[in-house]
Protein backbone atom coordinates (compact mmCIF):
# COMPACT_ATOMS: atom_id res chain seq x y z
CA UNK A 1 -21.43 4.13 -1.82
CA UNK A 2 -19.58 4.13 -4.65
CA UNK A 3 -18.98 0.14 -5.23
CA UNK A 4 -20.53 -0.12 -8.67
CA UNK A 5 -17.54 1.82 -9.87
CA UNK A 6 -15.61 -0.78 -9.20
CA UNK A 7 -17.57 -3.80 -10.70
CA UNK A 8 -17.25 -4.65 -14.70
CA UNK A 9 -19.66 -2.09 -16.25
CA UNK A 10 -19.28 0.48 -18.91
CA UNK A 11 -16.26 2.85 -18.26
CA UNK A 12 -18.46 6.04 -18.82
CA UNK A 13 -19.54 6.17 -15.47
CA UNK A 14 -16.08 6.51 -14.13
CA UNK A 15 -15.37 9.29 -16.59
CA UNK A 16 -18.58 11.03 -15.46
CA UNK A 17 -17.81 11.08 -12.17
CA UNK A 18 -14.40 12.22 -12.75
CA UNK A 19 -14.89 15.46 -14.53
CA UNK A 20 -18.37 16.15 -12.91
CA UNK A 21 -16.18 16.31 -9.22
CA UNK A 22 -12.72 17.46 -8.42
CA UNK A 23 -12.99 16.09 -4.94
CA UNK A 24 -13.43 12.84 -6.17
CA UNK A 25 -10.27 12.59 -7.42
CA UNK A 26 -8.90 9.78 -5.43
CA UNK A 27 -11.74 7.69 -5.90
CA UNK A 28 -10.98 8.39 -9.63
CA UNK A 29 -7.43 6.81 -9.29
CA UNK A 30 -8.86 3.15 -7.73
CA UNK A 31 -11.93 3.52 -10.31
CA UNK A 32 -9.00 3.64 -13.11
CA UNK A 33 -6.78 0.83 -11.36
CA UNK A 34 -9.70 -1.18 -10.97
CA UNK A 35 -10.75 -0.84 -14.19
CA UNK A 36 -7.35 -1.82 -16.04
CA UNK A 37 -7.48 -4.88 -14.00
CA UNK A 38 -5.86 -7.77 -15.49
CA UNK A 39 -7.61 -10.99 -16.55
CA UNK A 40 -7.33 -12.52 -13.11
CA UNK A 41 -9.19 -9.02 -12.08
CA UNK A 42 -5.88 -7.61 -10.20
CA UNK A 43 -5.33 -4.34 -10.74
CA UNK A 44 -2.22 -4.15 -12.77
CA UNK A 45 -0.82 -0.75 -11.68
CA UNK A 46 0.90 -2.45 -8.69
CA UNK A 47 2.43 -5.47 -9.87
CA UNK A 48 5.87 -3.60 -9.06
CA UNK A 49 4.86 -3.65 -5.31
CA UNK A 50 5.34 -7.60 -5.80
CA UNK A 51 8.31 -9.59 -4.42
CA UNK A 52 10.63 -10.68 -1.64
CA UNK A 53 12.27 -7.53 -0.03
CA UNK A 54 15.30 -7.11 2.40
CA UNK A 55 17.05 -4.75 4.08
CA UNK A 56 19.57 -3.99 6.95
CA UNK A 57 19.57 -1.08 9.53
CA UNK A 58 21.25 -0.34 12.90
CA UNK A 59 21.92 -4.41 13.49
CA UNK A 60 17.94 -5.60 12.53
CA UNK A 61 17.64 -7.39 9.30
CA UNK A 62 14.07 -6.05 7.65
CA UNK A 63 12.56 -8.84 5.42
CA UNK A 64 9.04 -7.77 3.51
CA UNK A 65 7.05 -10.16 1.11
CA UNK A 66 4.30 -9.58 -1.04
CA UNK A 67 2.43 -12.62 -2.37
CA UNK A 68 1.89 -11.92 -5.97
CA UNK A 69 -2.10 -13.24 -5.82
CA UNK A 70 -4.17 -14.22 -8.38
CA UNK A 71 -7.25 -12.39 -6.93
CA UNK A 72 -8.10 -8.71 -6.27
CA UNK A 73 -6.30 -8.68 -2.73
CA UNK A 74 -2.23 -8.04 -2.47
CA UNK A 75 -0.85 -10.10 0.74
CA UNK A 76 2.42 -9.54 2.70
CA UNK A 77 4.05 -9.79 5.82
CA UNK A 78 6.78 -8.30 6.86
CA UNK A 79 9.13 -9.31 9.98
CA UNK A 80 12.34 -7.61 11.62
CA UNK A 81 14.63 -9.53 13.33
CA UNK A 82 17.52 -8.47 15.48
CA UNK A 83 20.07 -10.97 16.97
CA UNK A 84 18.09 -14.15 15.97
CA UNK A 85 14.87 -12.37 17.79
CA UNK A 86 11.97 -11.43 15.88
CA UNK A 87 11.12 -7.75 17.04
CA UNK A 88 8.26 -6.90 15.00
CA UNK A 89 5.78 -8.57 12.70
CA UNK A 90 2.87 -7.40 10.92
CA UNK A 91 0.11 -8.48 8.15
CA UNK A 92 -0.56 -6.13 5.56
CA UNK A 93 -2.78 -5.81 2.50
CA UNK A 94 -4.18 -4.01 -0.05
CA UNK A 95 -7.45 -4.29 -1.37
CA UNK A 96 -11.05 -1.94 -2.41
CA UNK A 97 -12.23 -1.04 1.27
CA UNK A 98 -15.38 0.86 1.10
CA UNK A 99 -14.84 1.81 -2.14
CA UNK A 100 -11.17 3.14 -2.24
CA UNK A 101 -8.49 0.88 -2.65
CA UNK A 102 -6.46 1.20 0.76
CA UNK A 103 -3.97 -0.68 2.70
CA UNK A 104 -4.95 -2.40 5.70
CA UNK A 105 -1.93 -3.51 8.46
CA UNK A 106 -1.78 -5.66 11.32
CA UNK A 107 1.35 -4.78 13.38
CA UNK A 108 1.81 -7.94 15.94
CA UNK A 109 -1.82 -9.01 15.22
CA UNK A 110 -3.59 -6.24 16.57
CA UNK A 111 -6.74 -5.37 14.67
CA UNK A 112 -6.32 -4.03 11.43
CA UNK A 113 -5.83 0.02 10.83
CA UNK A 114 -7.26 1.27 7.20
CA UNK A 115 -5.32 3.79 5.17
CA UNK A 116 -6.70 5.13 2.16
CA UNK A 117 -5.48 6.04 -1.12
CA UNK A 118 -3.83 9.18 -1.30
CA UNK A 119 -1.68 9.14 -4.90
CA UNK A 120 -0.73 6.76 -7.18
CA UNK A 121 1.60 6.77 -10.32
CA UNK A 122 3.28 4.38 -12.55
CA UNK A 123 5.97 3.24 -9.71
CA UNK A 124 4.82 5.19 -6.76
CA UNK A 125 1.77 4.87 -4.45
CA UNK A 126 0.67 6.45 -1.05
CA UNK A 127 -1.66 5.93 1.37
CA UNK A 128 -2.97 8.27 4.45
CA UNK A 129 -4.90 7.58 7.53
CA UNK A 130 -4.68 11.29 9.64
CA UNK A 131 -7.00 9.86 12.39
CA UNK A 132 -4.17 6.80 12.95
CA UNK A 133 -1.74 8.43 15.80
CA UNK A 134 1.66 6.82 14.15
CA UNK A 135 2.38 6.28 11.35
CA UNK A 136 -0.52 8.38 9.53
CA UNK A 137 1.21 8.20 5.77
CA UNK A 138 2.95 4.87 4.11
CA UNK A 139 4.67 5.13 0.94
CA UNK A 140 6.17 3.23 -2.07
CA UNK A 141 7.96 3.52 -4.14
CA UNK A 142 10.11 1.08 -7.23
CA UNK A 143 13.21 2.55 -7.83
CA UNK A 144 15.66 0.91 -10.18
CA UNK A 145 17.47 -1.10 -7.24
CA UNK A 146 14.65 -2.34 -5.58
CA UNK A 147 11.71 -0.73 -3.26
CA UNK A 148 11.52 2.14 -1.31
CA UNK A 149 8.99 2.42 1.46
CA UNK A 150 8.26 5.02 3.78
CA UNK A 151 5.94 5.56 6.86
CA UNK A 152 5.56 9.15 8.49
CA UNK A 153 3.71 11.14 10.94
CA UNK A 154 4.27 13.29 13.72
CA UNK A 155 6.49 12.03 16.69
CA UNK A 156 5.03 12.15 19.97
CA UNK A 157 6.21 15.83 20.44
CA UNK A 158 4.35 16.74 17.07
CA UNK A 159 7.55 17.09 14.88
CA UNK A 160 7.49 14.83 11.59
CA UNK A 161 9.42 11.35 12.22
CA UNK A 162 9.48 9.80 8.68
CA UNK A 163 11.16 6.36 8.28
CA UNK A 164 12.80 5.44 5.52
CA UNK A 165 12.77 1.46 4.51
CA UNK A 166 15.31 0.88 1.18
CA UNK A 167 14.47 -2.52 0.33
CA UNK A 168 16.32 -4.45 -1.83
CA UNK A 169 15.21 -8.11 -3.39
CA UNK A 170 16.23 -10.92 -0.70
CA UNK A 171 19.05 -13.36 -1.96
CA UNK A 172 18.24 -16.73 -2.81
């Protein structure tokens, strides 16, 4: 629908469509990443979200990577591992789905679940999906140690269960 805002074109239309409708504010935010793409036609907003990431909690060791990419797609994986056992695995990404730049995941291989931009800022960037049952927000966040990620939605007795992932970057 709105795809040509997102292809190389004059900028006006983007600012026309910004101040002509409030609701369209998100779409506003991936027009603008999207449009200060770098020359390899990544958006540059998110290069922070790039790296190796670890982190330890209640005996699982937490490992997240983000492939760097030299297209318009981010890659990662992430795996948790727990006495020499992998626990969980999923494929993520994050990429212009139907228009809105959104972050698509994988847990164990099952078919992929769509979240859409919610916010962005300089070193902070969430995405929603309130049709998903768990987790329905994921969050990140560069802090001056490393990465912060969060994913929250209400638990299975409708109280919010947010879960906190401090990431720092893996040793070498």
């Amino acid at each position: 629908m709105f795809a040509h805002l997102f292809k190389p074109g004059p900028r006006r239309l983007v600012r026309i469509a910004c101040m002509n409708k409030s609701r369209l504010l998100v779409l506003c935010a991936a027009a603008a990443i999207s449009l200060g793409a770098s020359a390899n036609n990544k958006p540059a907003s998110l290069d922070w979200f790039e790296g190796h990431w670890c982190a330890e909690r209640n005996g699982e060791f937490i490992e997240e990577q983000w492939l760097s990419g030299r297209g318009d797609i981010w890659l990662g994986v992430s795996q948790t591992v727990k006495d020499r056992k992998t626990v969980s695995f999923e494929f993520m990404r994050v990429q212009v789905h139907e228009g809105i730049l959104s972050y698509i995941v994988q847990p164990q291989g099952a078919p992929p679940t769509v979240f859409r931009l919610e916010n962005l800022g300089m070193d902070f960037v969430r995405f929603t999906n309130p049709a998903n049952d768990f987790p329905q927000r994921i969050e990140y966040r560069r802090t001056k140690d490393g990465l912060f990620a969060e994913i929250s939605g209400p638990g299975k007795d409708g109280k919010l269960i947010a879960i906190p992932f401090d990431y720092r970057a893996c040793p070498r």
